[in-house]
C-alpha atoms as a PDB file:
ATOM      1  CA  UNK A   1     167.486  33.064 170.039  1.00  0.00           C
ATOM      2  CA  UNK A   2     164.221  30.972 169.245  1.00  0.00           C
ATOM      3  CA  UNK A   3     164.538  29.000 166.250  1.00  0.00           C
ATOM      4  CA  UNK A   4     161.627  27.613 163.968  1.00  0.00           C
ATOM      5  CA  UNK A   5     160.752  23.340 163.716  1.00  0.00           C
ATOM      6  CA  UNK A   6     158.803  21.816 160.863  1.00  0.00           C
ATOM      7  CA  UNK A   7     157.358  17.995 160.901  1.00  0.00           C
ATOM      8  CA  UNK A   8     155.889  15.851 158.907  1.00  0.00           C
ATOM      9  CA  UNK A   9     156.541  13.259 155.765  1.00  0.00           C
ATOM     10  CA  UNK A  10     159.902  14.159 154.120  1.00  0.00           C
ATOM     11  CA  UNK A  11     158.601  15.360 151.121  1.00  0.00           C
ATOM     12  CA  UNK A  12     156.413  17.892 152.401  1.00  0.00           C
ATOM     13  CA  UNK A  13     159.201  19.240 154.514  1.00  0.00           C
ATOM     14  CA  UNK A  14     162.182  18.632 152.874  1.00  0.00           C
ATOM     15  CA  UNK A  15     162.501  22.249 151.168  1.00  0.00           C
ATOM     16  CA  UNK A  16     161.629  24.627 154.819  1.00  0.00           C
ATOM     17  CA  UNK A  17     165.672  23.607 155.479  1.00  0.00           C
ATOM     18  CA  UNK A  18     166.577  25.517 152.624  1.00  0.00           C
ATOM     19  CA  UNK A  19     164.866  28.607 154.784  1.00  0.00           C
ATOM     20  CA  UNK A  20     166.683  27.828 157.717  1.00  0.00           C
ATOM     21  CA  UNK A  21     163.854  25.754 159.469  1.00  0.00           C
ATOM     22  CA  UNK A  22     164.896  22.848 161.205  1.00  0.00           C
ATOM     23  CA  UNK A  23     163.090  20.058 159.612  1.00  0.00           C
ATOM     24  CA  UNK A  24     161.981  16.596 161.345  1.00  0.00           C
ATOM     25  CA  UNK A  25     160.716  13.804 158.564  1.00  0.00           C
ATOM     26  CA  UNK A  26     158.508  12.114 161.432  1.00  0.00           C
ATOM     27  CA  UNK A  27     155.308  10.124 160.174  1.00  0.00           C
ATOM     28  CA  UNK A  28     155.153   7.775 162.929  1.00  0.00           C
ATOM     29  CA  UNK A  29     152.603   9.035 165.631  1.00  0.00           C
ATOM     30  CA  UNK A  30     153.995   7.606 168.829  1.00  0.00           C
ATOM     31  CA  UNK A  31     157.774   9.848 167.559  1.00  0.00           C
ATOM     32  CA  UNK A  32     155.881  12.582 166.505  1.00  0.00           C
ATOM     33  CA  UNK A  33     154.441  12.970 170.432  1.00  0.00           C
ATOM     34  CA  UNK A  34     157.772  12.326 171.797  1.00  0.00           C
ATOM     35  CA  UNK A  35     159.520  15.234 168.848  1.00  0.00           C
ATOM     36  CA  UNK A  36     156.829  17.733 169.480  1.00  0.00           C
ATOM     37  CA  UNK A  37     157.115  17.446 173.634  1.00  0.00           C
ATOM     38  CA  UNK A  38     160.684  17.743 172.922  1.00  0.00           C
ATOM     39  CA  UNK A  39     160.636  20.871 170.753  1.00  0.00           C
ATOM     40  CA  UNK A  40     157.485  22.641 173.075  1.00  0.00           C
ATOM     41  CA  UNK A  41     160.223  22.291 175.972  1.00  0.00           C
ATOM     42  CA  UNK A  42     162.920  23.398 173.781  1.00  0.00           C
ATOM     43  CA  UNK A  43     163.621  26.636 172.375  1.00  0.00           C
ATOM     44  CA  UNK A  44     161.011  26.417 169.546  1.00  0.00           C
ATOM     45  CA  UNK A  45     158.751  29.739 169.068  1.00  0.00           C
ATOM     46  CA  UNK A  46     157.409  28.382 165.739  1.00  0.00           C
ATOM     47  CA  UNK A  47     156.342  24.747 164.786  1.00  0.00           C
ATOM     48  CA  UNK A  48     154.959  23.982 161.643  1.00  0.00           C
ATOM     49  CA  UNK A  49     153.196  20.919 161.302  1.00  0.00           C
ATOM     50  CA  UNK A  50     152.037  19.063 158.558  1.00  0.00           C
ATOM     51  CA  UNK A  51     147.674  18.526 158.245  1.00  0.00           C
ATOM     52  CA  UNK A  52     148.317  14.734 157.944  1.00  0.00           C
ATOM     53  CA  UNK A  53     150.819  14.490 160.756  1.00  0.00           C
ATOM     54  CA  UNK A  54     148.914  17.163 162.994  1.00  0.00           C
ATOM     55  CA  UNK A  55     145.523  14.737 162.710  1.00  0.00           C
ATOM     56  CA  UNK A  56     147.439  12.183 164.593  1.00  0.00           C
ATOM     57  CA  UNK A  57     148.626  14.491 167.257  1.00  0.00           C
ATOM     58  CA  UNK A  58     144.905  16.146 167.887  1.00  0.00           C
ATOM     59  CA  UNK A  59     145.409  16.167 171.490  1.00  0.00           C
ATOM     60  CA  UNK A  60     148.999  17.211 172.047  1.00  0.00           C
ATOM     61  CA  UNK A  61     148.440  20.043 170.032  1.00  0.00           C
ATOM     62  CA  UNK A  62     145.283  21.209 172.127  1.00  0.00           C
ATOM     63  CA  UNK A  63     147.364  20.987 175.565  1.00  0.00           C
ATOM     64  CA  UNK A  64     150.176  22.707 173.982  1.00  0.00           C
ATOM     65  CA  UNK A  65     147.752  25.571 172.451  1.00  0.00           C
ATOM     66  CA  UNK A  66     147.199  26.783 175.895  1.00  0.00           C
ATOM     67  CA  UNK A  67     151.280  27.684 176.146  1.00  0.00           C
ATOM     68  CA  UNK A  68     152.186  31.423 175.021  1.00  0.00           C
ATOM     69  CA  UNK A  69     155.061  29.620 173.429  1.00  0.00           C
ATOM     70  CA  UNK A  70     155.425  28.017 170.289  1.00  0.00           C
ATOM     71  CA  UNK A  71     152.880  28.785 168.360  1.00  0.00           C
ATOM     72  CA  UNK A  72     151.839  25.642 166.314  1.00  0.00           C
ATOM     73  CA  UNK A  73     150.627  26.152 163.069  1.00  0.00           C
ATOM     74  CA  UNK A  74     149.253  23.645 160.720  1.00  0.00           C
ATOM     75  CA  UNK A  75     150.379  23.209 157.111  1.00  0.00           C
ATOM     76  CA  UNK A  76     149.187  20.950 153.947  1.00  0.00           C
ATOM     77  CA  UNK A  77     151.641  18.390 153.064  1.00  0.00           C
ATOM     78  CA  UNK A  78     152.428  16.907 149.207  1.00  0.00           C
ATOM     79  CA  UNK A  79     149.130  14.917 149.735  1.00  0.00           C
ATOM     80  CA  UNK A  80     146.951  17.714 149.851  1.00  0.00           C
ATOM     81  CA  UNK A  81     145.394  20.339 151.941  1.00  0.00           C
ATOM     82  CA  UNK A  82     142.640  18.841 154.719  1.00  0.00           C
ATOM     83  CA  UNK A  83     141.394  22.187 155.388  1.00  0.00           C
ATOM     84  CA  UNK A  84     142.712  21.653 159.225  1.00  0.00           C
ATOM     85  CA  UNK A  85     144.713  24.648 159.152  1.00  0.00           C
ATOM     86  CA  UNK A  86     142.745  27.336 157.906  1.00  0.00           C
ATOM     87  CA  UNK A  87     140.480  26.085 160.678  1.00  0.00           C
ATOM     88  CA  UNK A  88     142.823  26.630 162.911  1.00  0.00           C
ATOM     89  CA  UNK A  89     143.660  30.024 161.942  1.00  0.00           C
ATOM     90  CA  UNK A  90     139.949  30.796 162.058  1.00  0.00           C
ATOM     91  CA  UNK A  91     139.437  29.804 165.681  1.00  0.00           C
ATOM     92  CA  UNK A  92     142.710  31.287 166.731  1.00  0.00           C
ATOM     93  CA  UNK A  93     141.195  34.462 165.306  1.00  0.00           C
ATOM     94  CA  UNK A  94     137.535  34.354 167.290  1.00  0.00           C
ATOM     95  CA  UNK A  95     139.472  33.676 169.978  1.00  0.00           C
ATOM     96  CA  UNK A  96     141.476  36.726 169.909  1.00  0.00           C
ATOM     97  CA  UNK A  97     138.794  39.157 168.815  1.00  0.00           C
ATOM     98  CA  UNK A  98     135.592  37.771 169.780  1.00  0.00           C
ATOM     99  CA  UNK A  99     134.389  37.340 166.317  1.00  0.00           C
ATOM    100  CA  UNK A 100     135.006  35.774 163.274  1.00  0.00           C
ATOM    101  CA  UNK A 101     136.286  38.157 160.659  1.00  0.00           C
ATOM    102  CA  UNK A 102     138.024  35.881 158.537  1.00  0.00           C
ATOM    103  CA  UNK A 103     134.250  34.663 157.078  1.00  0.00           C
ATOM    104  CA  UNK A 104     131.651  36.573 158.729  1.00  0.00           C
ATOM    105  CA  UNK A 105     129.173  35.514 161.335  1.00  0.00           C
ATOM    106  CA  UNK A 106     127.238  32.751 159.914  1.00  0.00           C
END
């Protein structure tokens, strides 16, 4: 059974246990790299990552887009939202369909 990850500072993660996601308070970047190749080879089909943590991990998370499985998703921490993730979600979706439907074509 796949189970579901969640980094980033404790307080922005410290409530996804009561869920049932496995959180992992990292802030440190050089950790964070080694914790996210970790979970990508383990038996992770979601990982949630905070904006602020997920800006110092820019290129892990590019190499590991390519992979069917997990899907990495960006979320705002306690400090704010950077705008990162909806991004995300916006290219994931021109990807898929060709065109972006989320906010027209500009």
């Amino acid at each position: 059974m796949y189970k579901i990850a969640v980094m980033g500072d404790r307080d922005s993660i410290y409530g996804f246990a009561a869920v049932g996601l496995e959180p992992f308070p990292i802030t440190d970047a050089e950790e964070a790299a080694a914790k996210l190749k970790e979970l990508v080879e383990g038996n992770y089909a979601v990982i949630y990552i905070t904006e602020q943590l997920a800006a110092k991990l820019e290129k892990e998370i590019i190499h590991y887009s390519e992979r069917r499985l997990p899907a990495i998703i960006l979320i705002p921490g306690v400090s704010g939202n950077t705008g990162k993730g909806i991004q995300a979600v916006k290219r994931s979706v021109e990807q898929a369909v060709g065109s972006d439907i989320i906010f027209g074509n500009d």
